[in-house]
C-alpha atoms as a PDB file:
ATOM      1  CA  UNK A   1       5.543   2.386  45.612  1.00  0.00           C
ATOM      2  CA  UNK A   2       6.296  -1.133  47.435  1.00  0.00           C
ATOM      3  CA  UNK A   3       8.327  -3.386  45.163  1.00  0.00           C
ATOM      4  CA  UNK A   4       5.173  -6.190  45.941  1.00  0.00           C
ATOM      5  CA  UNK A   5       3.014  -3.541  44.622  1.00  0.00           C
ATOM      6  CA  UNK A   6       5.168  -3.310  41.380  1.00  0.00           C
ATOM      7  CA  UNK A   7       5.675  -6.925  41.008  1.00  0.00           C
ATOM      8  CA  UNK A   8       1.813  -7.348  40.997  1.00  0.00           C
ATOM      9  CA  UNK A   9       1.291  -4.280  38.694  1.00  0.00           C
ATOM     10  CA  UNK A  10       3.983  -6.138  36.129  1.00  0.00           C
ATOM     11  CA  UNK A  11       2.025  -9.400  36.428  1.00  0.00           C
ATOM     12  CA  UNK A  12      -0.736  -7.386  35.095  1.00  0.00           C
ATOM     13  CA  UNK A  13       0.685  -6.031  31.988  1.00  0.00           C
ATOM     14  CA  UNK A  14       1.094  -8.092  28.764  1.00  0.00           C
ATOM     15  CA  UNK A  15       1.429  -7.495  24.638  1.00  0.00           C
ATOM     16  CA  UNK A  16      -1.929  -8.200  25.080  1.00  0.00           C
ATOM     17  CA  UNK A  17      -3.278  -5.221  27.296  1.00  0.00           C
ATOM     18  CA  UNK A  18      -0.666  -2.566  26.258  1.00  0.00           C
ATOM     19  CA  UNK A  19      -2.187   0.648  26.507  1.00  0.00           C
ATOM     20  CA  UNK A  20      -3.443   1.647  22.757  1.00  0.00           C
ATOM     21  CA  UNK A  21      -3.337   5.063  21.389  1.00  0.00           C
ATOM     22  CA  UNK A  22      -7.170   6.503  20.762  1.00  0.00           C
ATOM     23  CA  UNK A  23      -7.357   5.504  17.272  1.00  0.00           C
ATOM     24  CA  UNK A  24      -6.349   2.147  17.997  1.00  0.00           C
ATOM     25  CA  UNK A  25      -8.873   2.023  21.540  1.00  0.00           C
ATOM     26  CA  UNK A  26     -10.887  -0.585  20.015  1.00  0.00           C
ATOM     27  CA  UNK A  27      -8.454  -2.061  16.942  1.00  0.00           C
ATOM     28  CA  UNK A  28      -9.147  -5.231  17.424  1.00  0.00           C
ATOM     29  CA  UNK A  29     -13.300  -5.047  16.442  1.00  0.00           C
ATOM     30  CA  UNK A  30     -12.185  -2.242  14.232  1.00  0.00           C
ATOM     31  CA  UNK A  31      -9.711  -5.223  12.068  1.00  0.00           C
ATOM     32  CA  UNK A  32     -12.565  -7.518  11.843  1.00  0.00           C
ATOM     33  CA  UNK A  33     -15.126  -5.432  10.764  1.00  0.00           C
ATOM     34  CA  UNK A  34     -13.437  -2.551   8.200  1.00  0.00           C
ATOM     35  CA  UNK A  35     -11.365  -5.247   6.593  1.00  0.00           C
ATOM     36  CA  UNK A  36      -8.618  -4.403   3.996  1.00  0.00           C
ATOM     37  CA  UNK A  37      -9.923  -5.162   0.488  1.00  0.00           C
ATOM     38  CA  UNK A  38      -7.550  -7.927  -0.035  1.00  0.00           C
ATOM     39  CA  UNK A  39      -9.634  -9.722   2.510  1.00  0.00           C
ATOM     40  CA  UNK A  40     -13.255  -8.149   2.416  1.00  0.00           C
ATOM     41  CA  UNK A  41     -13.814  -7.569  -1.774  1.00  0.00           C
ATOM     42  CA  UNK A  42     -17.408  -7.015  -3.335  1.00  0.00           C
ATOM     43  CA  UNK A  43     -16.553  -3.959  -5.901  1.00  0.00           C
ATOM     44  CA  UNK A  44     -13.634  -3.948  -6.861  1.00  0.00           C
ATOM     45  CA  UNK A  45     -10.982  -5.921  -9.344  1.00  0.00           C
ATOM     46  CA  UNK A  46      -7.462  -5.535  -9.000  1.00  0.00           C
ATOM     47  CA  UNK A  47      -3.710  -7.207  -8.565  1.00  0.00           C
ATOM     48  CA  UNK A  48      -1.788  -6.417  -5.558  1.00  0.00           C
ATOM     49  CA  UNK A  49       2.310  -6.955  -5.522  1.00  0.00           C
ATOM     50  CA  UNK A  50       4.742  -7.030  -2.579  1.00  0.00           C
ATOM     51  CA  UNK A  51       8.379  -7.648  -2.962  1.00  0.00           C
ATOM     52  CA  UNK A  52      11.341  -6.584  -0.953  1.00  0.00           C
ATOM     53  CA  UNK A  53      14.791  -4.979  -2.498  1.00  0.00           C
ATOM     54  CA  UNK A  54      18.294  -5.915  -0.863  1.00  0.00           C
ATOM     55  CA  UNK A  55      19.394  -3.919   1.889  1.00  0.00           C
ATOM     56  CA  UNK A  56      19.990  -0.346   1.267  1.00  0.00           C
ATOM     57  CA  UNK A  57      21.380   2.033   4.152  1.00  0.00           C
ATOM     58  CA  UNK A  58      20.872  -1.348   6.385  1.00  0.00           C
ATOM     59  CA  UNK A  59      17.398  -2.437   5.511  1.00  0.00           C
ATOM     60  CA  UNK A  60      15.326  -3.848   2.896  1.00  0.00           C
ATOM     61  CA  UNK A  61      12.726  -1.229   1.177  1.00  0.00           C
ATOM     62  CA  UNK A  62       9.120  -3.039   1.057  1.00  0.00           C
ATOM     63  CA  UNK A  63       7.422  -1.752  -2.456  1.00  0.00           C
ATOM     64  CA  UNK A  64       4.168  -2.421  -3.200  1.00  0.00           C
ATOM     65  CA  UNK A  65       2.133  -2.562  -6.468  1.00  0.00           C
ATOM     66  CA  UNK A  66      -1.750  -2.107  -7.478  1.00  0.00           C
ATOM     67  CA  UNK A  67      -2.801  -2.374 -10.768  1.00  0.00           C
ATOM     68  CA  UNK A  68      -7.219  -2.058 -10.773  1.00  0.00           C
ATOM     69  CA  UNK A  69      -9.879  -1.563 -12.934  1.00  0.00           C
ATOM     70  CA  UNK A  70     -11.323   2.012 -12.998  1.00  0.00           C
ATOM     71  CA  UNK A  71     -14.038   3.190 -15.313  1.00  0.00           C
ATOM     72  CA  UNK A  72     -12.901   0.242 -17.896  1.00  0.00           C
ATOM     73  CA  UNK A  73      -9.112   1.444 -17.825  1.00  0.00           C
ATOM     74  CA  UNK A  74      -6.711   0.210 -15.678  1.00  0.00           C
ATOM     75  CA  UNK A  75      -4.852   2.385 -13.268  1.00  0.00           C
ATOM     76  CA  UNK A  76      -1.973   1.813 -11.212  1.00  0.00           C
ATOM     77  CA  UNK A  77      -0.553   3.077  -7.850  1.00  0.00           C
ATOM     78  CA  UNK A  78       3.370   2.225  -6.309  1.00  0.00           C
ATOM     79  CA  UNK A  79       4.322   2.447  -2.496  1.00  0.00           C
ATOM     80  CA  UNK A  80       7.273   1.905  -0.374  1.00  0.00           C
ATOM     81  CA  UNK A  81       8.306   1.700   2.869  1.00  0.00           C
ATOM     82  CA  UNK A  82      11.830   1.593   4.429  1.00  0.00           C
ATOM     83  CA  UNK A  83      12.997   1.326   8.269  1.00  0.00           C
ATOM     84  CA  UNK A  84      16.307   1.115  10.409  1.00  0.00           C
ATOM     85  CA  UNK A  85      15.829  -0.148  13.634  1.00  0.00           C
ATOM     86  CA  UNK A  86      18.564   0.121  14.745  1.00  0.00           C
ATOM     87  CA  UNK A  87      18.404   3.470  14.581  1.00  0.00           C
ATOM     88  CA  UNK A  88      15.280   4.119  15.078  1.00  0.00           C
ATOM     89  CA  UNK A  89      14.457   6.176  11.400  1.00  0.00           C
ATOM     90  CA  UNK A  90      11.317   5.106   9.471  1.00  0.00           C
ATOM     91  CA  UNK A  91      10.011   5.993   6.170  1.00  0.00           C
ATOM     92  CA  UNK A  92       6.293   4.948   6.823  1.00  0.00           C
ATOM     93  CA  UNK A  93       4.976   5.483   3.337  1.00  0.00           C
ATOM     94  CA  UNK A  94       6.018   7.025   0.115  1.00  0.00           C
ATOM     95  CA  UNK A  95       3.764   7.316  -1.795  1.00  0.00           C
ATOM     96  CA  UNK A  96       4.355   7.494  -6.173  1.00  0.00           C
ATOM     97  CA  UNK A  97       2.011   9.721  -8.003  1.00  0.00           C
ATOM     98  CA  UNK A  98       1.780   9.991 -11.829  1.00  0.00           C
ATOM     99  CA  UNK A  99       0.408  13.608 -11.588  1.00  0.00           C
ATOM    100  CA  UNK A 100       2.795  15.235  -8.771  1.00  0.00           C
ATOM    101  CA  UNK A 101       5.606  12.770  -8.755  1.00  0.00           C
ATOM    102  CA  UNK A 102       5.204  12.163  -4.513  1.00  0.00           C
ATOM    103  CA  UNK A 103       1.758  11.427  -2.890  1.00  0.00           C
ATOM    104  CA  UNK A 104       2.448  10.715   0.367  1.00  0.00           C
ATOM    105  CA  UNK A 105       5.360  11.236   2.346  1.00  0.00           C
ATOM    106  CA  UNK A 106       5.624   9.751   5.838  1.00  0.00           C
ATOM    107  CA  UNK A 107       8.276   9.755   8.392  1.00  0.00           C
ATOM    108  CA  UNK A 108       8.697   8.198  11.772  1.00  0.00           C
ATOM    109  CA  UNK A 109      11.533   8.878  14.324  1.00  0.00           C
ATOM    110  CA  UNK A 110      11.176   6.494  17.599  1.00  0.00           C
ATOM    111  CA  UNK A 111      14.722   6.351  19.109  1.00  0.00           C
ATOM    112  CA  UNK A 112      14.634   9.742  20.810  1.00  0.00           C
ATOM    113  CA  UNK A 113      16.827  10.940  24.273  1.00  0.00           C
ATOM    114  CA  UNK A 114      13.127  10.502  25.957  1.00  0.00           C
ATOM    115  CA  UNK A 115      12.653   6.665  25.943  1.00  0.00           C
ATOM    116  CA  UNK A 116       9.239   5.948  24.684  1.00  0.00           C
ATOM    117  CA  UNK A 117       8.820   8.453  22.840  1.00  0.00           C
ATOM    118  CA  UNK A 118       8.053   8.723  19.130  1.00  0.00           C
ATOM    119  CA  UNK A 119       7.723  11.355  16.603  1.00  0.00           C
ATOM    120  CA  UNK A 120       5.583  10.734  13.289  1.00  0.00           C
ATOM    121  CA  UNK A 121       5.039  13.242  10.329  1.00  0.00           C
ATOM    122  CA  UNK A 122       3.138  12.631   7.794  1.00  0.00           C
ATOM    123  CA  UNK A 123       2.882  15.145   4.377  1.00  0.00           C
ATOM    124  CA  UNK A 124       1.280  15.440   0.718  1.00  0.00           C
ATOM    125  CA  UNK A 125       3.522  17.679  -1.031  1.00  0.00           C
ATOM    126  CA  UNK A 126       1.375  18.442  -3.805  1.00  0.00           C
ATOM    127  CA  UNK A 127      -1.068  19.859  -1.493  1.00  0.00           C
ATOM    128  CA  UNK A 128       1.390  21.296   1.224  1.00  0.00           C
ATOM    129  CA  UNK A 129      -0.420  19.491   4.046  1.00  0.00           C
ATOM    130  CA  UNK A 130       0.193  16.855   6.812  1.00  0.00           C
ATOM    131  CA  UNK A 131       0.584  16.652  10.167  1.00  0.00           C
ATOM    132  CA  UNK A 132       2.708  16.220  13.325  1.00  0.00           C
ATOM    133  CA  UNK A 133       2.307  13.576  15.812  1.00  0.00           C
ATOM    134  CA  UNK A 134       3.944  13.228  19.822  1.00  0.00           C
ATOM    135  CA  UNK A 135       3.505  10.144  21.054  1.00  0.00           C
ATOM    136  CA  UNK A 136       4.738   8.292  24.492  1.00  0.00           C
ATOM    137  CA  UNK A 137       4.182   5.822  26.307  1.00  0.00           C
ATOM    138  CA  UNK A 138       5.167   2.966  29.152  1.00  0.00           C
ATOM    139  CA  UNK A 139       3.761   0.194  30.458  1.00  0.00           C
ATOM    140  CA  UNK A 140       0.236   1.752  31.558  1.00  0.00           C
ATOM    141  CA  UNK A 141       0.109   5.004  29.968  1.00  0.00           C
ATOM    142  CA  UNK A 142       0.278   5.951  26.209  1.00  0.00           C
ATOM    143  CA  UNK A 143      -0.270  10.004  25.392  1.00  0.00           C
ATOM    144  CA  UNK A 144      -0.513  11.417  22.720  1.00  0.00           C
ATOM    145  CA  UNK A 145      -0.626  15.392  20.689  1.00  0.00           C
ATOM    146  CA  UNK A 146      -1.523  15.472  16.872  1.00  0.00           C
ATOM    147  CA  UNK A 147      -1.246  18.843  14.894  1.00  0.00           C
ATOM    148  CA  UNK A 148      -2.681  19.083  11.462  1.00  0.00           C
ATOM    149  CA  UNK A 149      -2.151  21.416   8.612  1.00  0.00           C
ATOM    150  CA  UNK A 150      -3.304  22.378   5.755  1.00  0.00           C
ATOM    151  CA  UNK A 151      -1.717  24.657   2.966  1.00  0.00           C
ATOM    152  CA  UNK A 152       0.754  24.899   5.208  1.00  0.00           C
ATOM    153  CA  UNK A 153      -1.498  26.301   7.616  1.00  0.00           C
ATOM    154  CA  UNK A 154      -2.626  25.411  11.426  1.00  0.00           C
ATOM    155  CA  UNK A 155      -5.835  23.203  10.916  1.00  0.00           C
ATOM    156  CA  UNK A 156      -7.017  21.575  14.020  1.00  0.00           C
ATOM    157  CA  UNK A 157      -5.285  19.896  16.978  1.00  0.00           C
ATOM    158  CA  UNK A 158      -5.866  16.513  19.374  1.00  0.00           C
ATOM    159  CA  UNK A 159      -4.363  15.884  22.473  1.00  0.00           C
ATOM    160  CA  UNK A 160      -5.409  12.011  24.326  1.00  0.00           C
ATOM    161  CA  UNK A 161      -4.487   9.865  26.722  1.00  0.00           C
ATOM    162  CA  UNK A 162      -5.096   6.359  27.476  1.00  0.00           C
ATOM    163  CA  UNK A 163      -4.621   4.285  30.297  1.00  0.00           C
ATOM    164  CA  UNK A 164      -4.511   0.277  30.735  1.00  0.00           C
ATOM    165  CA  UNK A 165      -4.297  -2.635  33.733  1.00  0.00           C
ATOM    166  CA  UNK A 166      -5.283  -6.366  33.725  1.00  0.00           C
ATOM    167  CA  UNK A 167      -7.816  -6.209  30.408  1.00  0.00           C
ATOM    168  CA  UNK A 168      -9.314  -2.865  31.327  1.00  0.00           C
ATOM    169  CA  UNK A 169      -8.377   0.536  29.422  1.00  0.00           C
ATOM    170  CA  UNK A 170      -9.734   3.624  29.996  1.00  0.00           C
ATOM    171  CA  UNK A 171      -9.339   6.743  27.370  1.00  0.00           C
ATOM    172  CA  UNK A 172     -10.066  10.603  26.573  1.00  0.00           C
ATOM    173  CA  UNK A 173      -9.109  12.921  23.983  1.00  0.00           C
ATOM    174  CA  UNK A 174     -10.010  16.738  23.267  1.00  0.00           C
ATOM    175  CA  UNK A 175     -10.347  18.332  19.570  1.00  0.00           C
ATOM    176  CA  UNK A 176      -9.304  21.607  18.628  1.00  0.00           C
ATOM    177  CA  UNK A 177      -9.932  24.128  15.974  1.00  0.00           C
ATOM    178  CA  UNK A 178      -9.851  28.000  16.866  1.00  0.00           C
ATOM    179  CA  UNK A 179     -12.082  26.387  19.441  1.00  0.00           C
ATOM    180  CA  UNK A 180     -12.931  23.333  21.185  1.00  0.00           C
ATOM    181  CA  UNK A 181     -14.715  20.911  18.640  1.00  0.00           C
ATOM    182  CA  UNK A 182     -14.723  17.259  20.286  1.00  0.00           C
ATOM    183  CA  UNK A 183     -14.458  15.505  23.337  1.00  0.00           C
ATOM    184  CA  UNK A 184     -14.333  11.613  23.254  1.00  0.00           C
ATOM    185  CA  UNK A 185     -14.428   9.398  25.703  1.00  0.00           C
ATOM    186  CA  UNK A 186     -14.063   5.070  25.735  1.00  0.00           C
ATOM    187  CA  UNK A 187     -13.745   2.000  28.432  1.00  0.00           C
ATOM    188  CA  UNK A 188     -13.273  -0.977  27.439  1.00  0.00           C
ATOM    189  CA  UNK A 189     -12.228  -4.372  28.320  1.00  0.00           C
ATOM    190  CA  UNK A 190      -9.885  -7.574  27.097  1.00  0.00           C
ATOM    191  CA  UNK A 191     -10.071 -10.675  28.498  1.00  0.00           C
ATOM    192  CA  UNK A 192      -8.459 -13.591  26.176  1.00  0.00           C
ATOM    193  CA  UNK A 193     -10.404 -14.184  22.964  1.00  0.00           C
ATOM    194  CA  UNK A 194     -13.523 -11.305  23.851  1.00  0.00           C
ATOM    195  CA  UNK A 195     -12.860  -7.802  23.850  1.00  0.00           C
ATOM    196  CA  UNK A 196     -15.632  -5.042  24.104  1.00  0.00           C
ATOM    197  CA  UNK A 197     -15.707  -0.788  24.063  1.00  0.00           C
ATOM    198  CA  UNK A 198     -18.121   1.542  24.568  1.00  0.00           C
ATOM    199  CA  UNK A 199     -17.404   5.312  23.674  1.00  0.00           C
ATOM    200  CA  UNK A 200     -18.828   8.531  23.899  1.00  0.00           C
ATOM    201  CA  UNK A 201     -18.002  11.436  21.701  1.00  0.00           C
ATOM    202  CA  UNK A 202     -19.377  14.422  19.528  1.00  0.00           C
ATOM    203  CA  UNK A 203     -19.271  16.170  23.036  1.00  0.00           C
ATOM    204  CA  UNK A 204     -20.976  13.030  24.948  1.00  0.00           C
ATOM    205  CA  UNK A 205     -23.524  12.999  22.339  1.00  0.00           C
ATOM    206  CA  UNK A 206     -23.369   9.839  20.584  1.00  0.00           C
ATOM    207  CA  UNK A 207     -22.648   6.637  21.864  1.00  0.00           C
ATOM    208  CA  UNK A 208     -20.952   3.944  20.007  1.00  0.00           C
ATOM    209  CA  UNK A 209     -21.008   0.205  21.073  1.00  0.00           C
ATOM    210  CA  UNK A 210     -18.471  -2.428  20.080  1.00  0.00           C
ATOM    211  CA  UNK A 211     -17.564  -6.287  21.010  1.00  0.00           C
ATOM    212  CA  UNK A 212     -15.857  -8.974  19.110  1.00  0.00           C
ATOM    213  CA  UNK A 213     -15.923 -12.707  20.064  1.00  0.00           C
ATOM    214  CA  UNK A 214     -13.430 -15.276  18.765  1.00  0.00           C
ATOM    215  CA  UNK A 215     -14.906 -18.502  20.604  1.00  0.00           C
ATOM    216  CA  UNK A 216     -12.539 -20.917  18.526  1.00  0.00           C
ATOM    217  CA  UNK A 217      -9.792 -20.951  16.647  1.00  0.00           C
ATOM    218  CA  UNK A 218     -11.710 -20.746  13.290  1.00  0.00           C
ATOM    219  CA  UNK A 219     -14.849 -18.783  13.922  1.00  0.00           C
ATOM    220  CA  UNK A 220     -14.444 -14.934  14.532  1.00  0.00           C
ATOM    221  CA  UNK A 221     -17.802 -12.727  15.167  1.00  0.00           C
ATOM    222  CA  UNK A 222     -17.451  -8.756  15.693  1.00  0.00           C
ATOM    223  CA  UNK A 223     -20.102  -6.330  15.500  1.00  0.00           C
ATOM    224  CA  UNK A 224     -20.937  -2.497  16.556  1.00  0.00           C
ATOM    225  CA  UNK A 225     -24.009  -0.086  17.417  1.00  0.00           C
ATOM    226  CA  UNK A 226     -24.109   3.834  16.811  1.00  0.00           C
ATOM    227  CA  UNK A 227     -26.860   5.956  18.199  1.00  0.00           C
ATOM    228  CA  UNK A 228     -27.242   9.569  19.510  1.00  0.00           C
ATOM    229  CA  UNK A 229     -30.270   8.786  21.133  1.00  0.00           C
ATOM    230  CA  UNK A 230     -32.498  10.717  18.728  1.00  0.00           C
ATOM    231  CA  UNK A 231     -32.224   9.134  15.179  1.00  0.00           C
ATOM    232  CA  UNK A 232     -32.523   5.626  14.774  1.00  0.00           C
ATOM    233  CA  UNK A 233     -29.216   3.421  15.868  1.00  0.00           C
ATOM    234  CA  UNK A 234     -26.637   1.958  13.092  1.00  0.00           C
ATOM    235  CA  UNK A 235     -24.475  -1.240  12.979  1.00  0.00           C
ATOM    236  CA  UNK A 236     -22.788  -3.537  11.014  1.00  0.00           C
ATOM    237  CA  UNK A 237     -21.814  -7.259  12.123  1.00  0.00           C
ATOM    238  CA  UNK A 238     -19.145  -9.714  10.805  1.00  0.00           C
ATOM    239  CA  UNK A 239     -18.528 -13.337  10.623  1.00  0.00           C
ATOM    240  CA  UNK A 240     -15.316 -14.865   9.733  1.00  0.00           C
ATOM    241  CA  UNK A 241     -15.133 -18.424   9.319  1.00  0.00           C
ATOM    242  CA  UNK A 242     -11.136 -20.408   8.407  1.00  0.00           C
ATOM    243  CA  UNK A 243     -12.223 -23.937   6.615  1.00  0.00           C
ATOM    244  CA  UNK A 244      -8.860 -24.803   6.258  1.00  0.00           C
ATOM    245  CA  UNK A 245      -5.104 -23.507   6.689  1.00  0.00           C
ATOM    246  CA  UNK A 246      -5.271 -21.920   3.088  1.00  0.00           C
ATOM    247  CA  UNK A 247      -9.342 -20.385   2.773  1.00  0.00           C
ATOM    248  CA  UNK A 248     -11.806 -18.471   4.814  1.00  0.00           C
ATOM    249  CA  UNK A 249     -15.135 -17.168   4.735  1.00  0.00           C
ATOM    250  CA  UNK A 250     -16.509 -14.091   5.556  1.00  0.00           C
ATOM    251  CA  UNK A 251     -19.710 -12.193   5.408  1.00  0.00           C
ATOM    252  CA  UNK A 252     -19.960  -8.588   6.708  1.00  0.00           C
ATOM    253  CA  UNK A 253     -23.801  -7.093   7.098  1.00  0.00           C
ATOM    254  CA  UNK A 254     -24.103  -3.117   7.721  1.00  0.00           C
ATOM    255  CA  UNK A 255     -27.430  -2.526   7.107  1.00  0.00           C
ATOM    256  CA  UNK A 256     -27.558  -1.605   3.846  1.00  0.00           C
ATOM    257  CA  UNK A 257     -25.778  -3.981   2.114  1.00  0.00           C
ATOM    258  CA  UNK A 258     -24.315  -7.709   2.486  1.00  0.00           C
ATOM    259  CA  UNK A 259     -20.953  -8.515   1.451  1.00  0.00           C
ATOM    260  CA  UNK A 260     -19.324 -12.329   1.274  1.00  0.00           C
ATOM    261  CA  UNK A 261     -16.067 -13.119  -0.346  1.00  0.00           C
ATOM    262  CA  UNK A 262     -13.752 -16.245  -0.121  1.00  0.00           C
ATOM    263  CA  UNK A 263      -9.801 -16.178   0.223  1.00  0.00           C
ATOM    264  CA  UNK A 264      -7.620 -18.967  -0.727  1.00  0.00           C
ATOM    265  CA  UNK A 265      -4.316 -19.138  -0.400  1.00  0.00           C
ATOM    266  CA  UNK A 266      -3.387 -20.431  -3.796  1.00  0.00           C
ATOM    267  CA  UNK A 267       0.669 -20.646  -3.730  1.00  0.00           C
ATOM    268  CA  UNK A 268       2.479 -19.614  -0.892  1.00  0.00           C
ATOM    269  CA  UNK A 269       2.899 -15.873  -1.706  1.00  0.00           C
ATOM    270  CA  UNK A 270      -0.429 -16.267  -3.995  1.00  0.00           C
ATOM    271  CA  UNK A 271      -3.838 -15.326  -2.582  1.00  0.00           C
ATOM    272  CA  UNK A 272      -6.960 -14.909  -4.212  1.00  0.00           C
ATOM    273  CA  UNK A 273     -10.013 -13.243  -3.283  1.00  0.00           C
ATOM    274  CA  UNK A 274     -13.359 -13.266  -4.747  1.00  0.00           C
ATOM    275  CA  UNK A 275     -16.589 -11.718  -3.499  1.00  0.00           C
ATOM    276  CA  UNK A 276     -19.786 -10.357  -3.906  1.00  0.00           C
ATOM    277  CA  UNK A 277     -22.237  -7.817  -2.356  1.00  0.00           C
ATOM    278  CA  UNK A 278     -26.167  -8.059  -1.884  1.00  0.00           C
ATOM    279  CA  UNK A 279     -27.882  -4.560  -1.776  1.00  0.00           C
ATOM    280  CA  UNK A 280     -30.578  -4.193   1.073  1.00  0.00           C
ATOM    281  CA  UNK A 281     -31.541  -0.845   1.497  1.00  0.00           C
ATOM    282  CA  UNK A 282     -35.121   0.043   0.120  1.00  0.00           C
ATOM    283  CA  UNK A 283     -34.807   1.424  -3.562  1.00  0.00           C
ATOM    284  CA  UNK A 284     -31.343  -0.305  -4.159  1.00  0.00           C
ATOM    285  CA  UNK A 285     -30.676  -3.091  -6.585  1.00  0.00           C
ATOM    286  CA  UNK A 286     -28.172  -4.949  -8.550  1.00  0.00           C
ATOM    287  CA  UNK A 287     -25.298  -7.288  -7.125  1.00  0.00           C
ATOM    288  CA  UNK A 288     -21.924  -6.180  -7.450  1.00  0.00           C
ATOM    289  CA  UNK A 289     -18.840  -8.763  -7.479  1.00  0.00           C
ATOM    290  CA  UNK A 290     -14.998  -8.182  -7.008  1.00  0.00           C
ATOM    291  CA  UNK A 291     -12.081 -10.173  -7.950  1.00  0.00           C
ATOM    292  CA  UNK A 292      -8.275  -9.772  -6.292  1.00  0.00           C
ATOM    293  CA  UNK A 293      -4.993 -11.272  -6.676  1.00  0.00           C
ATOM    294  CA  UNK A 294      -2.065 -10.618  -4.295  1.00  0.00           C
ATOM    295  CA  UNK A 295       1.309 -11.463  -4.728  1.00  0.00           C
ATOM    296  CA  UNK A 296       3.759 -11.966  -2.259  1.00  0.00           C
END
């Protein structure tokens, strides 16, 4: 290849259309719309917790706490994370549970003799299962070969590849059990604050729809359409609204239910979140509300 036909290739490629892996084809709608409860809450009440410990082995380990209200108790949950860049070693997630002593266990290994490639497992102990993941990628290309197990037994296996060049990204991946279950299939575009997908999968039999909009810096609008062309289609749309530095707004619609809650940004490390969600759907009734606290 020319080197005027690499230079213009390079002026192409930014952060910003980086070739994603097939779960993250259309992240960006994806964050908007299946917000984290800390951001989205209607149900729920709870107190989240992040602090970080001193160094150990060269880097800080990132614990997190969750105390919530379950069936009028409260129940807690404690996770950690730890990573060395320098040499490339990641614990992902570990995972504390009261019952088994380790949840989740997950590992990620990204300074390997292939550059850009990266190696992530991911386990349960308790239930001997996980999974394996290959990854690799460059500047247009990111592939990618997931192996799953359960009782530490072959499951199912994915294999994908996506490709990327000035806002456009193209994308496949194949499912496997003892046989070939999926095929899945997305384009989709990025150009400054839009970005839009459409996919095709359960063997190009449904047909999903997605677009998000963020026309200033304080209003954000996503939404998404399902159909398979025989039943009727589904959706959900979002709108996010930042009234100031410390608060925003957002109400999330899906059909069957409304949800609207209100973050502030009490303290610096403080945020509160407060919510509540309208019922829709024929037959259903009754508000529910939600209440969160995160710290640090």
């Amino acid at each position: 290849r020319s080197a005027a036909t690499t230079a213009s290739a390079t002026k192409h490629i930014t952060s910003a259309n980086m070739p994603p892996s097939v779960g993250d084809f259309h992240n960006d709608v994806d964050g908007a719309l299946n917000d984290d409860p800390k951001e989205l809450v209607t149900s729920k009440y709870f107190v989240l917790s992040k602090f970080k410990s001193a160094a150990v082995g060269g880097a800080p380990i990132d614990v997190k706490t969750e105390v919530s209200e379950k069936g009028g108790k409260f129940v807690g949950k404690v996770s950690g994370k730890w990573a060395n860049k320098s040499t490339g070693f990641a614990i992902n997630k570990v995972e504390l549970c009261p019952t088994n002593g380790i949840g989740k266990f997950d590992v990620k290994m990204s300074k390997l003799p292939v550059a850009g490639a990266v190696v992530d497992v991911k386990t349960v102990p308790s239930t001997k299962s996980g999974s394996v993941e290959c990854t690799y990628s460059n500047d247009t290309l990111y592939t990618n070969l997931l192996v799953k197990a359960d009782k530490m037994k072959y499951k199912s296996a994915e294999a994908g590849a996506t490709m990327a060049y000035d806002g456009i990204r193209v994308g496949a991946q194949v499912s496997f059990t003892d046989s070939l279950k999926d095929v899945w299939v997305g384009l989709g575009y990025k150009a400054g604050k839009y970005d839009a997908t459409i996919e095709a999968e359960k063997m190009m039999k449904s047909f999903t729809v997605k677009a998000l909009a963020k026309p200033t810096g304080e209003l954000t609008l996503a939404c998404m359409a399902s159909s398979d062309l025989k039943s009727p289609p589904t959706g959900a749309a979002l709108c996010g609204y930042k009234f100031n530095k410390e608060g925003q707004f957002k109400a999330k619609y899906d059909m069957s239910k409304l949800d609207c809650a209100i973050t502030y940004k009490a303290l610096p490390k403080v945020t509160v979140v407060g919510g509540v969600g309208i019922p829709l759907a024929a037959g259903k009734s009754g508000m529910t509300t939600g209440l969160a606290v995160t710290m640090g």
